[in-house]
PDB file of N, CA and C in Angstrom:
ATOM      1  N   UNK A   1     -36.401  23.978  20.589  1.00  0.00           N
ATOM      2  CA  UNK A   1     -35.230  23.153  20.764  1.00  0.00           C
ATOM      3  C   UNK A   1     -34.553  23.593  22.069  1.00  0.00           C
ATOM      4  N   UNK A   2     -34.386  22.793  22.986  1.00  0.00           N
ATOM      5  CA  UNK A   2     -33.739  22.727  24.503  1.00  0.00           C
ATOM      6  C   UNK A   2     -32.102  22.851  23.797  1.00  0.00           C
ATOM      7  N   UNK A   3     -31.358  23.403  25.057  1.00  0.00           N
ATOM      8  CA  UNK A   3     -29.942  23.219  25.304  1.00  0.00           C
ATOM      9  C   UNK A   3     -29.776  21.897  25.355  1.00  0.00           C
ATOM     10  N   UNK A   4     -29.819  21.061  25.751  1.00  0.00           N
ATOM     11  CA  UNK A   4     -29.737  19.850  25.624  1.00  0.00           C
ATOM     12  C   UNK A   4     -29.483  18.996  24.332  1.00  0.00           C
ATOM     13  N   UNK A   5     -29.957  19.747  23.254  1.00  0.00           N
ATOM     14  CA  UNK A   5     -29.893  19.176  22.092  1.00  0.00           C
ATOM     15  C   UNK A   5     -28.502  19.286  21.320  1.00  0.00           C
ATOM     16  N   UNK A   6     -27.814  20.591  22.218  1.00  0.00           N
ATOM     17  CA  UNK A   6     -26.301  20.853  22.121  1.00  0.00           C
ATOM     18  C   UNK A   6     -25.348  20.160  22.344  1.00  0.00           C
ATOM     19  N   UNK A   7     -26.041  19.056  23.310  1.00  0.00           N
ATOM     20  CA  UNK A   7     -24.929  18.113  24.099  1.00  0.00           C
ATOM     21  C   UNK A   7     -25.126  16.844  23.766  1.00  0.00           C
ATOM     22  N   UNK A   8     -26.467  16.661  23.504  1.00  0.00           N
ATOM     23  CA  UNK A   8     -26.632  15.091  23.146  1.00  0.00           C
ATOM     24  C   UNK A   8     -26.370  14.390  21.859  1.00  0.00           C
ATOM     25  N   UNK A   9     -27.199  15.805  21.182  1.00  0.00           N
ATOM     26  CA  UNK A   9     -26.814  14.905  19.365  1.00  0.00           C
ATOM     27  C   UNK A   9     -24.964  15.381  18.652  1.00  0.00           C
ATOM     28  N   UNK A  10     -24.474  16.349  19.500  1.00  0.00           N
ATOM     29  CA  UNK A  10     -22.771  15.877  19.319  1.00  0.00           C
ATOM     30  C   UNK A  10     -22.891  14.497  19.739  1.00  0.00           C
ATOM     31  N   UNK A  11     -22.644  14.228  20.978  1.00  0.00           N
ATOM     32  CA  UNK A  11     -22.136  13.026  21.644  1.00  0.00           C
ATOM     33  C   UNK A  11     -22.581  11.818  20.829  1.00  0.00           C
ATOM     34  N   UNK A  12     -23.688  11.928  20.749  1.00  0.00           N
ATOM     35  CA  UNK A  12     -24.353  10.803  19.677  1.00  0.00           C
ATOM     36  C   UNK A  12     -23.583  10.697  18.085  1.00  0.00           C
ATOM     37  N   UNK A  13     -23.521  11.927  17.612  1.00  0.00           N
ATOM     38  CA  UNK A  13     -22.544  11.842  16.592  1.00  0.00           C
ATOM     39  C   UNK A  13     -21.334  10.925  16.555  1.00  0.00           C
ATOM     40  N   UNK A  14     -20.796  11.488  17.936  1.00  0.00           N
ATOM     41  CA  UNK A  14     -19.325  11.160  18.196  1.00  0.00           C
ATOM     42  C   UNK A  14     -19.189   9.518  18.079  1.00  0.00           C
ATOM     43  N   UNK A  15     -20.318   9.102  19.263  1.00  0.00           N
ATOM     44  CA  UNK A  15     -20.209   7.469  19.300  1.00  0.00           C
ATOM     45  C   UNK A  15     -20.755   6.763  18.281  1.00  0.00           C
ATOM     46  N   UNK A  16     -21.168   7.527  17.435  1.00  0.00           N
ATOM     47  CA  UNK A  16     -21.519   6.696  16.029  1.00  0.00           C
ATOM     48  C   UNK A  16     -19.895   6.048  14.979  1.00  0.00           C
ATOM     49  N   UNK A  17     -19.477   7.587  15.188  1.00  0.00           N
ATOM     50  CA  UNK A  17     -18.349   7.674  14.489  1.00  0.00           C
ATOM     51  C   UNK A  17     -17.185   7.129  15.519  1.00  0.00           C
ATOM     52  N   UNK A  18     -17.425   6.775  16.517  1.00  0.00           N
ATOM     53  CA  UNK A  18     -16.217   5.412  17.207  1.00  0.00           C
ATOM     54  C   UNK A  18     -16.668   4.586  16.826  1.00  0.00           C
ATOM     55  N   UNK A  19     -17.684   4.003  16.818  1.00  0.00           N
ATOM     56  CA  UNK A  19     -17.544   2.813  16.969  1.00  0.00           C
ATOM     57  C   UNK A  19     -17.943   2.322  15.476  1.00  0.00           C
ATOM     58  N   UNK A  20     -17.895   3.204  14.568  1.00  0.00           N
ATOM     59  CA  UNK A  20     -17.645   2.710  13.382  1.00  0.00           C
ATOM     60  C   UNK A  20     -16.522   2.927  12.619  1.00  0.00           C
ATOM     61  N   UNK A  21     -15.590   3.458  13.361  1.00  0.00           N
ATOM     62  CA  UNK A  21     -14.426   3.238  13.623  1.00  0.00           C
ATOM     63  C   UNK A  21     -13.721   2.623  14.196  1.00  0.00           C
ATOM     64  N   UNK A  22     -14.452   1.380  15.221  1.00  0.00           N
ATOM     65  CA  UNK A  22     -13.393   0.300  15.551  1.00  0.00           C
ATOM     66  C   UNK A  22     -14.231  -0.686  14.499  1.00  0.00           C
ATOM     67  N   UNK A  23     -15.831  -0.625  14.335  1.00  0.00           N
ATOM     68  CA  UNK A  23     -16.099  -1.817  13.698  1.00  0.00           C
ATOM     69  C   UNK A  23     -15.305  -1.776  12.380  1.00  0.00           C
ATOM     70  N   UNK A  24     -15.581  -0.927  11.562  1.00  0.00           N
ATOM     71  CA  UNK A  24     -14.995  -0.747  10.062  1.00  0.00           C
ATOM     72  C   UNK A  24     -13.052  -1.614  10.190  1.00  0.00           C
ATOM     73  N   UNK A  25     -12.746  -1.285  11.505  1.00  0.00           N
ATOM     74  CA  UNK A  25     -10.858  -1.589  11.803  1.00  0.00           C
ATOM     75  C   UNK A  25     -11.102  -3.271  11.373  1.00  0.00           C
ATOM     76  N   UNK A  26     -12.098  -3.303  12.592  1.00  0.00           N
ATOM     77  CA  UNK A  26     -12.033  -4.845  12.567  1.00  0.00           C
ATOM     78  C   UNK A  26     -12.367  -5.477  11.528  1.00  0.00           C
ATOM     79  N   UNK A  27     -13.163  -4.841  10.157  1.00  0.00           N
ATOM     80  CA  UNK A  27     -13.417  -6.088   9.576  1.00  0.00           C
ATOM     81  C   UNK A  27     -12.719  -6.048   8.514  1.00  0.00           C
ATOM     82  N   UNK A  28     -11.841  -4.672   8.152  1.00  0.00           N
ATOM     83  CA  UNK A  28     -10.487  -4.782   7.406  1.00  0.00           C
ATOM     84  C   UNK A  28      -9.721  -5.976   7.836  1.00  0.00           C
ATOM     85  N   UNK A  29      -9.379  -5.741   9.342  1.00  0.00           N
ATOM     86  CA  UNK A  29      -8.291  -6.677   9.731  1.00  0.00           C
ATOM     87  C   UNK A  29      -8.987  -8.034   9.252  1.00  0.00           C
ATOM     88  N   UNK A  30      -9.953  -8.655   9.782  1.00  0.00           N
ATOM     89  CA  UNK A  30     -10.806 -10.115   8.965  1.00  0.00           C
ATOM     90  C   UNK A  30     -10.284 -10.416   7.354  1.00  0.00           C
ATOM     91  N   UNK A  31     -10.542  -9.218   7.189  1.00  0.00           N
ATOM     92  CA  UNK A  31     -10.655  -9.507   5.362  1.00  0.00           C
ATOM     93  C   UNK A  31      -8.783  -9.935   5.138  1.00  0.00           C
ATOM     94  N   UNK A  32      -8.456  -8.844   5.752  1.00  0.00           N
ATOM     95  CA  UNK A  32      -7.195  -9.016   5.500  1.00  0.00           C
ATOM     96  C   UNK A  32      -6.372 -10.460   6.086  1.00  0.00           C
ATOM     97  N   UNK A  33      -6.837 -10.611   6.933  1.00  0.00           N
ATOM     98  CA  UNK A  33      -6.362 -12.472   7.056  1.00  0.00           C
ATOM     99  C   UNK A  33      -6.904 -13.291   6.683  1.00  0.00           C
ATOM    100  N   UNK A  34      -8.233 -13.196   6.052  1.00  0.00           N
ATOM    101  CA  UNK A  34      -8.774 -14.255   5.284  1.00  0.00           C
ATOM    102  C   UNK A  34      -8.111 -14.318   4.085  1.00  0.00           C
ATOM    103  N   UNK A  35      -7.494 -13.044   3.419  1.00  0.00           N
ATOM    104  CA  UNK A  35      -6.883 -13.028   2.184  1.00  0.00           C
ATOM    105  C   UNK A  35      -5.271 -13.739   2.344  1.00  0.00           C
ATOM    106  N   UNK A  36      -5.018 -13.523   3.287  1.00  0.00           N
ATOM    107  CA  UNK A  36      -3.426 -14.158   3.769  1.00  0.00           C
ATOM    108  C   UNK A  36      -3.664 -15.679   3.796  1.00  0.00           C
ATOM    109  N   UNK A  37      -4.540 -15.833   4.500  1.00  0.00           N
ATOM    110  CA  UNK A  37      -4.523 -17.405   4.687  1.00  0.00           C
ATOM    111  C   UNK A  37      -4.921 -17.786   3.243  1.00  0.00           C
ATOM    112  N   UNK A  38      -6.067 -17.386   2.314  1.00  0.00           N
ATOM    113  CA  UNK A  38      -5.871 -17.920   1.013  1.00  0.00           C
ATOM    114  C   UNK A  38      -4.811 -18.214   0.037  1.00  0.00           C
ATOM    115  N   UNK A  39      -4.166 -16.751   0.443  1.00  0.00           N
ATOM    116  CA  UNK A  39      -2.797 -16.652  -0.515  1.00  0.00           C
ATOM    117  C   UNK A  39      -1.547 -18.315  -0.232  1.00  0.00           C
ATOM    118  N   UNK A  40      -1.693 -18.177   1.575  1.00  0.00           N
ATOM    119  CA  UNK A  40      -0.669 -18.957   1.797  1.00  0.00           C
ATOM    120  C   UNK A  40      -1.820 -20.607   1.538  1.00  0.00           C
ATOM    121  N   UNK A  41      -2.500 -21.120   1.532  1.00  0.00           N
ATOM    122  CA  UNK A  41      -3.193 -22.226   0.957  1.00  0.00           C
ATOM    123  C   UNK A  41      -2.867 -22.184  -0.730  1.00  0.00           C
ATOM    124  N   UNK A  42      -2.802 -21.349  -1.222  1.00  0.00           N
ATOM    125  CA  UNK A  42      -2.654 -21.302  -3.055  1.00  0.00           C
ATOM    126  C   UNK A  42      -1.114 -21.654  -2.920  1.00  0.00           C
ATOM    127  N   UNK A  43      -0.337 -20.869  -2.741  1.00  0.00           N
ATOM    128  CA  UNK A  43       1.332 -21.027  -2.596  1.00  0.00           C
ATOM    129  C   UNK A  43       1.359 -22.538  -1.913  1.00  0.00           C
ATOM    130  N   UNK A  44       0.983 -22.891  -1.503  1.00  0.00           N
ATOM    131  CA  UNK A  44       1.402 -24.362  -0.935  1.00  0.00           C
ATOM    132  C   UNK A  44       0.526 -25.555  -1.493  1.00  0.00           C
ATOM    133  N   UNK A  45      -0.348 -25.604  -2.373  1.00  0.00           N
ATOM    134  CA  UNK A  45      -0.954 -25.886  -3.418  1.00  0.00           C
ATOM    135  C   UNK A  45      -0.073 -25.418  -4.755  1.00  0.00           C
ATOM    136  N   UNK A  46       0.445 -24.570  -4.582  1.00  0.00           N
ATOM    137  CA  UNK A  46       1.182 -24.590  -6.118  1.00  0.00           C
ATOM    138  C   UNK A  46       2.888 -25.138  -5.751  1.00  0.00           C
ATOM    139  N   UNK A  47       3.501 -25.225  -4.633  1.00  0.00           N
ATOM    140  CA  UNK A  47       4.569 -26.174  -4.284  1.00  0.00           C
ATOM    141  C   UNK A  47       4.040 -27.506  -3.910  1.00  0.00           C
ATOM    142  N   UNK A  48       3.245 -28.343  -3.578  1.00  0.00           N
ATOM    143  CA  UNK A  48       2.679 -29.513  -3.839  1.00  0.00           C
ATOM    144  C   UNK A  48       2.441 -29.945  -5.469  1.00  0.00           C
ATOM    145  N   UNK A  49       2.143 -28.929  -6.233  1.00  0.00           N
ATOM    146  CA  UNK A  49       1.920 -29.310  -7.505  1.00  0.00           C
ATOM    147  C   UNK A  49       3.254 -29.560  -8.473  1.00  0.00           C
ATOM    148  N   UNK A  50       4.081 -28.468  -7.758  1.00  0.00           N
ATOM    149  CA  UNK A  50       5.006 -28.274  -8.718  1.00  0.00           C
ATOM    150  C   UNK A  50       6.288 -29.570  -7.879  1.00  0.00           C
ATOM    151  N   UNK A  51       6.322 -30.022  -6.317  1.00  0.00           N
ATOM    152  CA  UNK A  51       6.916 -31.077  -6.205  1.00  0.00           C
ATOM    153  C   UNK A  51       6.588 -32.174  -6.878  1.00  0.00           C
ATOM    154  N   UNK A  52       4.620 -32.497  -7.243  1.00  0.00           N
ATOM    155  CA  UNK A  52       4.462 -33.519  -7.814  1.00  0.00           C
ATOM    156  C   UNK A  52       4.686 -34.010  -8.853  1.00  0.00           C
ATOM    157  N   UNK A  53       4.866 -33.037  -9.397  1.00  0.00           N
ATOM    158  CA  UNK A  53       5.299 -32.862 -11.684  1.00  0.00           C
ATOM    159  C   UNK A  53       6.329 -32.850 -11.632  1.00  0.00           C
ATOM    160  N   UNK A  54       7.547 -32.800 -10.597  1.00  0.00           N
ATOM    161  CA  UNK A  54       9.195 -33.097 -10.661  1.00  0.00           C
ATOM    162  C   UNK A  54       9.300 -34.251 -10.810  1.00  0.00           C
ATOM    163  N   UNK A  55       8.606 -35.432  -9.959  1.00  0.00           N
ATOM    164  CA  UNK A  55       8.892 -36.642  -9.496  1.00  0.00           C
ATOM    165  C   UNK A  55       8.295 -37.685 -10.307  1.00  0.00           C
TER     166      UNK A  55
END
């Protein structure tokens, strides 16, 4: 095993663990506005329903 192996498979570590640390960010954030926009489609589906059963 070369010196080299000191420097590369950190670094390699490292950029594994960025960038599955921005991917993992990003697809929280996705999930998390796909769930918002559902919520706010249900809530405005349930005030359409509930204006229509007043009238």
């Amino acid at each position: 095993m070369t010196s080299a192996h000191f420097i590369y498979i950190p670094m390699l570590l490292l950029v594994g663990i960025v960038l599955g640390f921005v991917l993992g960010g990003r697809a929280a954030r996705d999930a998390y506005e796909l769930q918002r926009k559902k919520d706010e489609a249900r809530a405005a589906a349930r005030a359409e329903r509930e204006s229509a059963g007043k009238s």
